[in-house]
Protein backbone atom coordinates (compact mmCIF):
# COMPACT_ATOMS: atom_id res chain seq x y z
CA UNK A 1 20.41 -2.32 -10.63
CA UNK A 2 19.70 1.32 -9.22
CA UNK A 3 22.78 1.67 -7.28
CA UNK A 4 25.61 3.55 -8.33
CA UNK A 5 28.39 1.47 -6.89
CA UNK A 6 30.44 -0.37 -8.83
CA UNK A 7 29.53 -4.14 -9.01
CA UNK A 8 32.63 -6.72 -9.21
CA UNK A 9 31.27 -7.17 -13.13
CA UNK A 10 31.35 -3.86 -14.01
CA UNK A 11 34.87 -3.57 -12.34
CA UNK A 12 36.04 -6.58 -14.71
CA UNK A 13 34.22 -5.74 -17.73
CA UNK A 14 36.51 -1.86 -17.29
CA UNK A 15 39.45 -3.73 -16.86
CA UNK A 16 38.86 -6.38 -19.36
CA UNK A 17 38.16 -3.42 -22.16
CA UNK A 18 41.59 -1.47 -21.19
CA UNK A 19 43.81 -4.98 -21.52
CA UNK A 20 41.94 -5.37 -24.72
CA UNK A 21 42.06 -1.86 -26.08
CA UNK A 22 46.17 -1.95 -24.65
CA UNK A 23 46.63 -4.91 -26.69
CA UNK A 24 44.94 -3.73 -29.96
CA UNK A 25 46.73 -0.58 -29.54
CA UNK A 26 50.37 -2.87 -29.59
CA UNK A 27 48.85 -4.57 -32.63
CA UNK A 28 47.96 -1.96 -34.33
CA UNK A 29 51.45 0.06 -33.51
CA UNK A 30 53.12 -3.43 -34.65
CA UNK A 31 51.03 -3.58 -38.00
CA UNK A 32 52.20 0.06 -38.57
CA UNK A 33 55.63 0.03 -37.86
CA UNK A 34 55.80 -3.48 -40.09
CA UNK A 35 54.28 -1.64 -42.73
CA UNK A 36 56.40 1.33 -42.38
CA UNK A 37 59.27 -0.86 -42.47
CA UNK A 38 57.92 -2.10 -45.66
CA UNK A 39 57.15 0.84 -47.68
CA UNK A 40 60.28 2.25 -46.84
CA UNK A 41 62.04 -0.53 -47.80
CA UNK A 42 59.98 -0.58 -51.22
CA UNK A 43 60.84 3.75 -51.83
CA UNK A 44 64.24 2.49 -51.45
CA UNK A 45 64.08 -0.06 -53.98
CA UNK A 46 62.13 2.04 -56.48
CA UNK A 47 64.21 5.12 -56.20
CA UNK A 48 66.93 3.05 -57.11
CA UNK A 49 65.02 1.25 -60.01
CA UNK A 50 65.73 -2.21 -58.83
CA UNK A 51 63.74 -4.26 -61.12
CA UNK A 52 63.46 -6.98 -58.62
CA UNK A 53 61.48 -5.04 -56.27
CA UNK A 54 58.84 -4.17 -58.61
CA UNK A 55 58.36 -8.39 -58.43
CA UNK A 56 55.27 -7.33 -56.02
């Protein structure tokens, strides 16, 4: 385990970790912009004192 080339496992466990971090970075961006969408949509409703928003 002295060597300093890179094994096939170490190659897969790198590549495995930058799918995984790529995909929790586009579900993370996707939780964002949903809640973005959503408190937006909520400033809207409040600034124009729509009792039906404030249902939440």
């Amino acid at each position: 385990m002295g060597s300093m080339h890179a094994t096939p496992e170490s190659t897969l466990l790198a590549l495995d970790t930058l799918v995984v971090r790529q995909v929790w970075n586009g579900t993370l961006n996707n939780l964002m912009n949903e809640a973005g969408t959503t408190l937006s949509r909520c400033y809207a409703c409040m600034s124009k004192n729509d009792a039906k928003c404030n249902a939440d």
